[in-house]
Protein backbone atom coordinates (compact mmCIF):
# COMPACT_ATOMS: atom_id res chain seq x y z
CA UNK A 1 -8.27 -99.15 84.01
CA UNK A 2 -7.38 -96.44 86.24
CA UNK A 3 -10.50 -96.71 88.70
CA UNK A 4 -9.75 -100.88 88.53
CA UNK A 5 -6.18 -100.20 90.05
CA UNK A 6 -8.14 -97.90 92.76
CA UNK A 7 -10.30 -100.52 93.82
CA UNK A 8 -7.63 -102.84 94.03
CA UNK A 9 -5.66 -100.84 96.44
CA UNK A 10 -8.88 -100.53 98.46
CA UNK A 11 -8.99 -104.38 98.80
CA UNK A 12 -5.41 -103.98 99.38
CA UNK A 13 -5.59 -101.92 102.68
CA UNK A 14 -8.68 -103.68 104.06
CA UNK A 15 -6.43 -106.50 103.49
CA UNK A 16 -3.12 -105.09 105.18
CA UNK A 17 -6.05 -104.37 108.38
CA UNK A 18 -7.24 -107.95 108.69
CA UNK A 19 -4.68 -109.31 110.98
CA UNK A 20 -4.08 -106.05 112.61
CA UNK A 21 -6.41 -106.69 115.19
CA UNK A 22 -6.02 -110.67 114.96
CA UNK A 23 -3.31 -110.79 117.89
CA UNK A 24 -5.47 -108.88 120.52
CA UNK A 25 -8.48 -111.14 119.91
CA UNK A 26 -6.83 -114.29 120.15
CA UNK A 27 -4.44 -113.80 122.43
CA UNK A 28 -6.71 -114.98 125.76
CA UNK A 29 -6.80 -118.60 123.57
CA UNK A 30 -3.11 -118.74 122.88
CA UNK A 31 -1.48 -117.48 125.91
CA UNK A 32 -2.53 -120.19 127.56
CA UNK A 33 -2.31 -122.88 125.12
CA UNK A 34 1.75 -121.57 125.21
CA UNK A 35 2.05 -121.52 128.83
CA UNK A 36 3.49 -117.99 128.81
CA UNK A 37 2.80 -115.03 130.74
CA UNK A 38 -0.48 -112.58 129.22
CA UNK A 39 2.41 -109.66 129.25
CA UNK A 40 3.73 -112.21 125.97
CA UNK A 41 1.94 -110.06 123.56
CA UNK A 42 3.99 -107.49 123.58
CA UNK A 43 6.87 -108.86 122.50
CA UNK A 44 5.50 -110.44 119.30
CA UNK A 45 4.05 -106.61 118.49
CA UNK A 46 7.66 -105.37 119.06
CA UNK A 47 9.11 -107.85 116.38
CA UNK A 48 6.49 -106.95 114.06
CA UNK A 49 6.55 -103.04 114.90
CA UNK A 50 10.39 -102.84 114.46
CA UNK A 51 9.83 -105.32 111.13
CA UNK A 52 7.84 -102.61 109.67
CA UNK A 53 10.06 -99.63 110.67
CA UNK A 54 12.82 -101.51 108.31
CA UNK A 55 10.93 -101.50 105.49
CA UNK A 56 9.48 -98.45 105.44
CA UNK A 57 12.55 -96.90 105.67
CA UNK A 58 13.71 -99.50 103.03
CA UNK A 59 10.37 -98.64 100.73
CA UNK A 60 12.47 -95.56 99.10
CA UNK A 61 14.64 -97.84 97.78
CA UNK A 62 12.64 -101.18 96.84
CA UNK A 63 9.94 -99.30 95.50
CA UNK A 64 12.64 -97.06 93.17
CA UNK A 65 13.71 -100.50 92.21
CA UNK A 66 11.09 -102.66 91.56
CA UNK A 67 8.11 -100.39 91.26
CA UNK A 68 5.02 -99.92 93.31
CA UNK A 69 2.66 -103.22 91.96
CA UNK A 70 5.93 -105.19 92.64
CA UNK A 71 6.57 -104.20 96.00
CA UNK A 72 2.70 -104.62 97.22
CA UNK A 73 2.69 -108.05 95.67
CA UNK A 74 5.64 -109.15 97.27
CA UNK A 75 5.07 -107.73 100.19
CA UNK A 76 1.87 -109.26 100.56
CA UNK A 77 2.80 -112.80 99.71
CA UNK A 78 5.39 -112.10 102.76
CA UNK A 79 2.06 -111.18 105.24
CA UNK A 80 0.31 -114.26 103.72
CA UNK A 81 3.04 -116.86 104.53
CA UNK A 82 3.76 -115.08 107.83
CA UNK A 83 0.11 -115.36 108.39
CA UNK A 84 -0.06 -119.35 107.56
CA UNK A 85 2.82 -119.90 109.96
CA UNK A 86 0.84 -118.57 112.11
CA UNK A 87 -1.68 -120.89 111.67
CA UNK A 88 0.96 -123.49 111.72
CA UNK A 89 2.90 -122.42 114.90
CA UNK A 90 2.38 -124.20 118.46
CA UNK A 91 5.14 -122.82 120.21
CA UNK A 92 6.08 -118.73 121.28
CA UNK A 93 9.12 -118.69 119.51
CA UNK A 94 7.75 -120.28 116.06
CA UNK A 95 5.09 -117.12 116.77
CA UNK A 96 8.09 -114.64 117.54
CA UNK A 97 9.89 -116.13 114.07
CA UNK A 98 7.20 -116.30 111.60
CA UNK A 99 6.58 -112.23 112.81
CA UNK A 100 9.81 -111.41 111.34
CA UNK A 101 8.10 -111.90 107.61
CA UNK A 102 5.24 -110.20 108.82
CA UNK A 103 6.22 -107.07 110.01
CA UNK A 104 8.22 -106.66 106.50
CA UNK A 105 6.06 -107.04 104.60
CA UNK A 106 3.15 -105.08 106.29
CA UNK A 107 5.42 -101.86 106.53
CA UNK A 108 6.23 -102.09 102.76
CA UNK A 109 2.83 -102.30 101.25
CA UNK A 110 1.76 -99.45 104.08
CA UNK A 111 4.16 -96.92 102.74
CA UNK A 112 4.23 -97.71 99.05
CA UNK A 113 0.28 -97.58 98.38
CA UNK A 114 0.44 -94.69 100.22
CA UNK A 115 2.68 -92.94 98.42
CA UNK A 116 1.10 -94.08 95.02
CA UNK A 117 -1.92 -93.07 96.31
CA UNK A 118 -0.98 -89.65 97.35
CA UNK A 119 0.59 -88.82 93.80
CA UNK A 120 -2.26 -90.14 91.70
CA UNK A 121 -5.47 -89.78 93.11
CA UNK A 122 -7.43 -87.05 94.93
CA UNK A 123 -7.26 -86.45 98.91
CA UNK A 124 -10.83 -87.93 99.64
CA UNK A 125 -9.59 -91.29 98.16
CA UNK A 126 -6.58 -91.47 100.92
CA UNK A 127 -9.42 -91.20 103.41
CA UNK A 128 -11.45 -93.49 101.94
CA UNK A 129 -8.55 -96.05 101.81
CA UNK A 130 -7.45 -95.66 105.70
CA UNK A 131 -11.24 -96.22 106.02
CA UNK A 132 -11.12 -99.41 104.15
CA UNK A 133 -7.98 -100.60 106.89
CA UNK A 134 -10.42 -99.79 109.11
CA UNK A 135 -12.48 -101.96 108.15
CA UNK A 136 -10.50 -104.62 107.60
CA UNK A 137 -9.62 -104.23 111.35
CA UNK A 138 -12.87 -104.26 112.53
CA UNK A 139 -13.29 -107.69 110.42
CA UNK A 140 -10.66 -109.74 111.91
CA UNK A 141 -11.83 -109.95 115.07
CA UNK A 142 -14.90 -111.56 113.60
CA UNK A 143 -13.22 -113.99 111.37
CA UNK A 144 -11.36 -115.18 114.88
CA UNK A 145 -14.29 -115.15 116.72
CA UNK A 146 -16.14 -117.22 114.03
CA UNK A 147 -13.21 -119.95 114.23
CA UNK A 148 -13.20 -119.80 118.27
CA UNK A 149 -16.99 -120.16 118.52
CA UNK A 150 -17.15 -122.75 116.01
CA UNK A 151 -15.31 -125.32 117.98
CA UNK A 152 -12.04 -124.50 115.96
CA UNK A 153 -8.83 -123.19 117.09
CA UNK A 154 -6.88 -119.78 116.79
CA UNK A 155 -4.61 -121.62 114.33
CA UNK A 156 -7.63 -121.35 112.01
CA UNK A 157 -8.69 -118.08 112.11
CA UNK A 158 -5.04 -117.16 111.45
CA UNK A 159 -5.35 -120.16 108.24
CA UNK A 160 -8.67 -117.75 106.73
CA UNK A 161 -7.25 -114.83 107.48
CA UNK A 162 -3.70 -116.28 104.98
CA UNK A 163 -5.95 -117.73 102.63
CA UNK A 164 -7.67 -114.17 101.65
CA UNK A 165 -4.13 -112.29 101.57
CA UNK A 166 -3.23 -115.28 98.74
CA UNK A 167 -6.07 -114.62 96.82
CA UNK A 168 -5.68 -110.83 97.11
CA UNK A 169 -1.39 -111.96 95.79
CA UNK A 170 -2.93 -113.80 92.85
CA UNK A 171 -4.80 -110.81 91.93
CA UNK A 172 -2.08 -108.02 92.55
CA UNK A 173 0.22 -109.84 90.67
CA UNK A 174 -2.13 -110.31 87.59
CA UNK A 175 -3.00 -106.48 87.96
CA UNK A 176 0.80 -105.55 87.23
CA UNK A 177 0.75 -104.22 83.93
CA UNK A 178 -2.00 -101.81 85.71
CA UNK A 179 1.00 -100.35 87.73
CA UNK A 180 3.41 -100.22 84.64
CA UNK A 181 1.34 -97.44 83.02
CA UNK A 182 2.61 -94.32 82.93
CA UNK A 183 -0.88 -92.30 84.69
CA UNK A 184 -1.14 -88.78 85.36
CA UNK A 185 -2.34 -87.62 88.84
CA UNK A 186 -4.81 -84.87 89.65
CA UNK A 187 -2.85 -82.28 89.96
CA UNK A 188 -1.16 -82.81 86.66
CA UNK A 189 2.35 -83.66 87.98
CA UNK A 190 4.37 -87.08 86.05
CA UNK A 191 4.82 -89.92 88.08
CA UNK A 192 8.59 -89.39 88.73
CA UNK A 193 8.60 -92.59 90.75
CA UNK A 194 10.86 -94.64 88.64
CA UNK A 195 13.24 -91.78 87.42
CA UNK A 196 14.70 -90.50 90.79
CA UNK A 197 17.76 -91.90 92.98
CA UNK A 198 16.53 -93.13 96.20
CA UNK A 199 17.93 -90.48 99.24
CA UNK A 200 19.86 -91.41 102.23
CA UNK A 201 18.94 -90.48 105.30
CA UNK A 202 21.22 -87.55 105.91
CA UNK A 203 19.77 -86.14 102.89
CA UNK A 204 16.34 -86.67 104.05
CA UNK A 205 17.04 -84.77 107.12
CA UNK A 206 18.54 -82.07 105.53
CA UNK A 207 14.74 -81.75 103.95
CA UNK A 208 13.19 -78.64 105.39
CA UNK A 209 10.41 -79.66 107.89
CA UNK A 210 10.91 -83.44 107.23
CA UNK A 211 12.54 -83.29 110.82
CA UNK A 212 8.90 -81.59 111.94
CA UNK A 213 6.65 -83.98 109.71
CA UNK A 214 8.49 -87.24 111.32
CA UNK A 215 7.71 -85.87 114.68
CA UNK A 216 4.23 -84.89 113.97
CA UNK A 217 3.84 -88.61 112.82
CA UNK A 218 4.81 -89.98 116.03
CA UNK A 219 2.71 -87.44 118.17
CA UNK A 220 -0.26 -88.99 115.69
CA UNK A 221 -0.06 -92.31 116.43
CA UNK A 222 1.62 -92.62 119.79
CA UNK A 223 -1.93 -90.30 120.37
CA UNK A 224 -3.88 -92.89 118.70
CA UNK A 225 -2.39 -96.31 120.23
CA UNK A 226 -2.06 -94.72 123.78
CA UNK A 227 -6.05 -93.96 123.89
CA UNK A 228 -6.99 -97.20 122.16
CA UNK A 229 -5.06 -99.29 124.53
CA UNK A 230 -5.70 -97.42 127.80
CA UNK A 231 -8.99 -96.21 127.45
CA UNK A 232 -10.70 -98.96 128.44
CA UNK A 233 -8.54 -99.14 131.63
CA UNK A 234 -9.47 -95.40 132.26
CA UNK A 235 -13.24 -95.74 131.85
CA UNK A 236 -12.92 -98.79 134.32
CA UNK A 237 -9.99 -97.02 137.07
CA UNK A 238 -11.62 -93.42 136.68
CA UNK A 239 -15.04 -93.51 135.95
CA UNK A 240 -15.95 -96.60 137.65
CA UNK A 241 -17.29 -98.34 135.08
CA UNK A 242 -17.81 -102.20 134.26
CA UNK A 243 -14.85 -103.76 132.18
CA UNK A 244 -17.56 -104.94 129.55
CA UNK A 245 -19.29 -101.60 129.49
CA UNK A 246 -15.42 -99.71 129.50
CA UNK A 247 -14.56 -102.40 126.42
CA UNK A 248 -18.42 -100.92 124.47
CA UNK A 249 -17.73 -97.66 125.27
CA UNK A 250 -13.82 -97.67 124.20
CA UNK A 251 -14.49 -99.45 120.65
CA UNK A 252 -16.31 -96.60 119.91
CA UNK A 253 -12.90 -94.57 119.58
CA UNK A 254 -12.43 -97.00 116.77
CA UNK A 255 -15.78 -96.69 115.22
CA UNK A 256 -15.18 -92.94 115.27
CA UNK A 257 -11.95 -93.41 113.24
CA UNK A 258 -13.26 -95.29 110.63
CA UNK A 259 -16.47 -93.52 110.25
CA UNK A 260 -14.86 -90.45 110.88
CA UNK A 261 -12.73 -91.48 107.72
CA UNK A 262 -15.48 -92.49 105.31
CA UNK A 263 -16.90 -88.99 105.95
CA UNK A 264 -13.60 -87.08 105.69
CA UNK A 265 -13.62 -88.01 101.94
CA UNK A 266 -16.79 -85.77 101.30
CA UNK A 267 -15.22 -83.20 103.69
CA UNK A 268 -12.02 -82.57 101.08
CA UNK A 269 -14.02 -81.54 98.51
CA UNK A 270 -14.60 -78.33 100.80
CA UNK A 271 -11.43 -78.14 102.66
CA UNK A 272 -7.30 -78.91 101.71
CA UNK A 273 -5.12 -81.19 103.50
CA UNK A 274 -3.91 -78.39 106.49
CA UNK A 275 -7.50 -77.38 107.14
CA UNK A 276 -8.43 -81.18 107.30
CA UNK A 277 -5.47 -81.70 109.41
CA UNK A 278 -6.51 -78.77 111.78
CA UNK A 279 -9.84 -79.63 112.21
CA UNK A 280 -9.47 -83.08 113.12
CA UNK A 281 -6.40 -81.46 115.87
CA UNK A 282 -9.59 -79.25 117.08
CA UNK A 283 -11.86 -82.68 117.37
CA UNK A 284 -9.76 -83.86 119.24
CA UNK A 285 -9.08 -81.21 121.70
CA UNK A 286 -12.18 -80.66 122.32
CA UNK A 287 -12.69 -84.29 123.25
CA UNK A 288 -9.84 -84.17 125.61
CA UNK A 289 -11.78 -80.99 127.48
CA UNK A 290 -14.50 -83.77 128.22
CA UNK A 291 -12.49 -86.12 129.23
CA UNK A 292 -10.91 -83.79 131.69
CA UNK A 293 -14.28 -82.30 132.95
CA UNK A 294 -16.01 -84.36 135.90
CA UNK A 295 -18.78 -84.50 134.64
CA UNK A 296 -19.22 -88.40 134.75
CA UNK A 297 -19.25 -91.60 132.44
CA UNK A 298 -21.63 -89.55 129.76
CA UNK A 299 -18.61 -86.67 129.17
CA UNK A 300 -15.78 -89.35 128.69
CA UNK A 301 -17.71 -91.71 126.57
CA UNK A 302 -18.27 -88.73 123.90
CA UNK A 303 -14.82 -87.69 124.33
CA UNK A 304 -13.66 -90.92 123.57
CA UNK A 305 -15.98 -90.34 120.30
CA UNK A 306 -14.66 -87.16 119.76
CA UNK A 307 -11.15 -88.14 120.16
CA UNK A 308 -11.66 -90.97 117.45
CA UNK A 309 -13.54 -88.88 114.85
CA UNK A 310 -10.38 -85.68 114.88
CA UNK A 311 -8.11 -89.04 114.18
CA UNK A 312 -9.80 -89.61 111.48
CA UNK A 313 -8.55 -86.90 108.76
CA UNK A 314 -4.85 -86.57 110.31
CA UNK A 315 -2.96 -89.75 109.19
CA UNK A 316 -4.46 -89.34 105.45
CA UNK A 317 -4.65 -86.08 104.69
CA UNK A 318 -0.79 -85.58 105.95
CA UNK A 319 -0.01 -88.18 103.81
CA UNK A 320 -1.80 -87.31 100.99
CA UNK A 321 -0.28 -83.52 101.07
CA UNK A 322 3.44 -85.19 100.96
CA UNK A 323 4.27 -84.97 97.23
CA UNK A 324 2.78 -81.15 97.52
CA UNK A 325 5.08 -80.36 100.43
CA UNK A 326 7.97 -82.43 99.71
CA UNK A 327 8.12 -82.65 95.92
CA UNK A 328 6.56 -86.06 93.65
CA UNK A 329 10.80 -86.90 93.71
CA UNK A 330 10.92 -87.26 97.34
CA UNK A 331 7.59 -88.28 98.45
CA UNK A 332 8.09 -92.20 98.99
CA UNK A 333 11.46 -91.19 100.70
CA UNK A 334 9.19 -88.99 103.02
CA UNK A 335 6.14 -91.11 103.78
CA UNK A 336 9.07 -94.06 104.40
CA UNK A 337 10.25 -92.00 107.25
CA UNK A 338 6.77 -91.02 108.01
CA UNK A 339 5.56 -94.19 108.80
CA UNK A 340 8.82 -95.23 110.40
CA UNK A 341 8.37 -92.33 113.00
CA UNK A 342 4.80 -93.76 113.14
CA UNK A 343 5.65 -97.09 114.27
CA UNK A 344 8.48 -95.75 117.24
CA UNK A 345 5.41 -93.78 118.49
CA UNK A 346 3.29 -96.75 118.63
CA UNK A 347 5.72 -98.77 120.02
CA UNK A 348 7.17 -96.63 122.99
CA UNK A 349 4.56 -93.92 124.17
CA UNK A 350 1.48 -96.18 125.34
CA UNK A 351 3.89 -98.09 127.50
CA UNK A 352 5.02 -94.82 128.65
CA UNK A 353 1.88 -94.45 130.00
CA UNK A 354 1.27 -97.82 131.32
CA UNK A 355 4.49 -96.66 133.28
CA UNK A 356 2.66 -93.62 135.01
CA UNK A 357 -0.46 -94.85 135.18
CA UNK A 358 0.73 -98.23 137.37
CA UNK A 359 3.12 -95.06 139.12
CA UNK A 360 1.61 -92.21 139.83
CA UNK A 361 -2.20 -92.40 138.58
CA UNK A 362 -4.20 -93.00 135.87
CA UNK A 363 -6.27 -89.85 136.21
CA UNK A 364 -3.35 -89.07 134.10
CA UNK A 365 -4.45 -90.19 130.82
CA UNK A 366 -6.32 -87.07 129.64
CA UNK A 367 -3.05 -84.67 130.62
CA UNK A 368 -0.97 -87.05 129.00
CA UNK A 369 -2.68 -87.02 125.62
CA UNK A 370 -3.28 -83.16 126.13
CA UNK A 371 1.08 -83.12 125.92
CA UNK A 372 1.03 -85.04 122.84
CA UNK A 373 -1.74 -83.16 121.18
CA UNK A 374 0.27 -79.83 121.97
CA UNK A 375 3.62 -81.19 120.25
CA UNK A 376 1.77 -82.55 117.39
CA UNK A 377 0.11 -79.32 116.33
CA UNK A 378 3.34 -77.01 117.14
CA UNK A 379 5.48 -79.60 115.08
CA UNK A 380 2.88 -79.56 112.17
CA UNK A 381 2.37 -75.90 112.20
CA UNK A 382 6.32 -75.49 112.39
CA UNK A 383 6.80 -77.71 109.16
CA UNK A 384 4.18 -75.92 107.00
CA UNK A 385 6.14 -72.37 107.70
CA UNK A 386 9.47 -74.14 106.83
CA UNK A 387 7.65 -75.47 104.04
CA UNK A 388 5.96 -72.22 102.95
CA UNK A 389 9.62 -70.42 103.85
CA UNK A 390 11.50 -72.77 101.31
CA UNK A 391 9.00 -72.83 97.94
């Protein structure tokens, strides 16, 4: 029953990456059909960004409340009927409304299967299910493409992409008693999930090294989302490259991810979370060196690859060693604010570069990952002494 609940929050997450990546791919189509300005994008990812900071900083609390299974299920009936308005929707604002729902409910299902995952199951299965959102990712793009290029509208590759998150409800909410069971994780520790008052957030941040942890989150993915929106832009600016041959060459920062991810499962049998965590910091180091040395379109393209595989094992593995730093008690609490700092980083730092790059130069974009690299290791390695200080 156990390993059935598993591969249901697999599904899950490949389901919370479907529409991920939906935006970006049909946004050429429905720019257009809106009469708005291309720059429109961003404003219906900064509803849905600050939607999910809300509720993971809310998921302490619901999840306390109504449990784990609860929360997912809810939360993704709320991405499934934000998903058919979507399809629905022929104006901007109708888009800007119905991404209220969405970015609710994607930032409660994000931080409460993680948490459940990282107090019941080993580290190799958080890996394995940040694989499986990349996945699901990588699989929107072709359910929009397959609507486009058969003669059908964005509306409808929004309408498939709503249809499988209401199958996926129908079968989280018949998998509930799964959740009710009392389960003991790996490392022998009760699930205290249900027994412990939610904490505010000036008791959070009395935590020692939550301060650190929420930083090193935002290094992580304002790192992530500034190279997978600008790389492209670099390969073209920089190394003279084609756009379609930049576009090849930057997916492969994704590819690296999610591969990189699949693998990192079979890697934690060897090493623990901080060694993971380290590792992937040294990956991708090393591919900023080659994107800094001129060396020409060769050097960047595998720094790009190198960049996406030392992604790979940070997000999980210092998510899946919460409950051991933090305590089982405060664990959702942490990830909540973990994810929260996540979003602010994705939201804010690759416009920050946009910013110097249309400035100054976008040479820039190797230095300016370098800077974010450097905090995120010297917050990380600053919360596991305060961590280490206070056991």
């Amino acid at each position: 029953m156990f390993q059935l609940l598993l591969i249901i929050i697999y599904f899950a997450f490949i389901s919370l990456g479907l529409p991920d990546s939906l935006l970006g791919s049909a946004w050429p189509t429905m720019y257009q059909e809106f009469s708005v300005p291309v720059s429109y994008a961003g404003g219906i990812s900064m509803i849905i960004a600050a939607g999910t900071i809300i509720s993971s900083l809310l998921s302490d609390r619901l999840t306390k409340k109504f449990g784990t299974g609860k929360v997912t299920a809810v939360s993704v009936l709320m991405t499934a009927v934000a998903l058919f308005g979507f399809s629905i929707s022929h104006s901007y604002i109708a888009l800007c409304l119905w991404s209220i729902p969405y970015g609710l409910g994607a930032g409660s299902v994000d931080a409460s299967l993680n948490n459940y995952v990282a107090l019941h199951y080993a580290s190799r299965h958080m890996s394995w299910l940040h694989c499986m959102w990349g996945i699901g990712a990588s699989l929107g793009p072709y359910i929009m493409g397959f609507a486009l290029t058969g003669g059908q509208s964005w509306n409808m590759g929004y309408r498939y992409i709503a249809i499988l998150q209401i199958a996926l409800t129908a079968i989280l909410i018949f998998s509930l008693p799964l959740w009710k069971k009392q389960e003991v994780n790996d490392t022998g520790q009760n699930d205290l999930e249900a027994k412990t008052r939610p904490l505010s957030f000036s008791q959070i941040f009395k935590i020692a090294g939550a301060k650190e942890v929420m930083i090193t989150f935002f290094c992580y993915c304002a790192l992530e989302q500034t190279t997978g929106l600008w790389a492209s832009s670099y390969l073209v600016l920089r190394q003279g490259l084609s756009a379609e041959t930049a576009a090849r060459y930057a997916s492969l920062f994704y590819i690296g991810i999610t591969v990189g991810r699949a693998f990192s499962g079979f890697l934690t049998l060897k090493l623990n979370d901080t060694q993971m965590v380290r590792f992937g910091q040294g990956l991708i180091l090393f591919g900023i060196v080659l994107l800094l040395l001129p060396l020409g379109s060769i050097s960047a393209l595998s720094g790009l690859i190198s960049v996406g595989l030392g992604c790979a094992p940070i997000y999980p593995s210092i998510i899946h060693s919460t409950p051991e730093h933090f305590g089982s008690d405060k664990s959702q609490a942490m990830i909540g604010v973990q994810m929260a700092s996540a979003y602010v980083g994705t939201c804010f730092m690759p416009p920050i570069f946009g910013f110097i790059a249309n400035h100054i130069n976008i040479s820039l974009f190797p230095i300016y990952l370098l800077a974010i690299l450097a905090v995120m290791v010297a917050m990380h390695e600053k919360m596991l002494s305060k961590v280490v200080a206070n056991k």
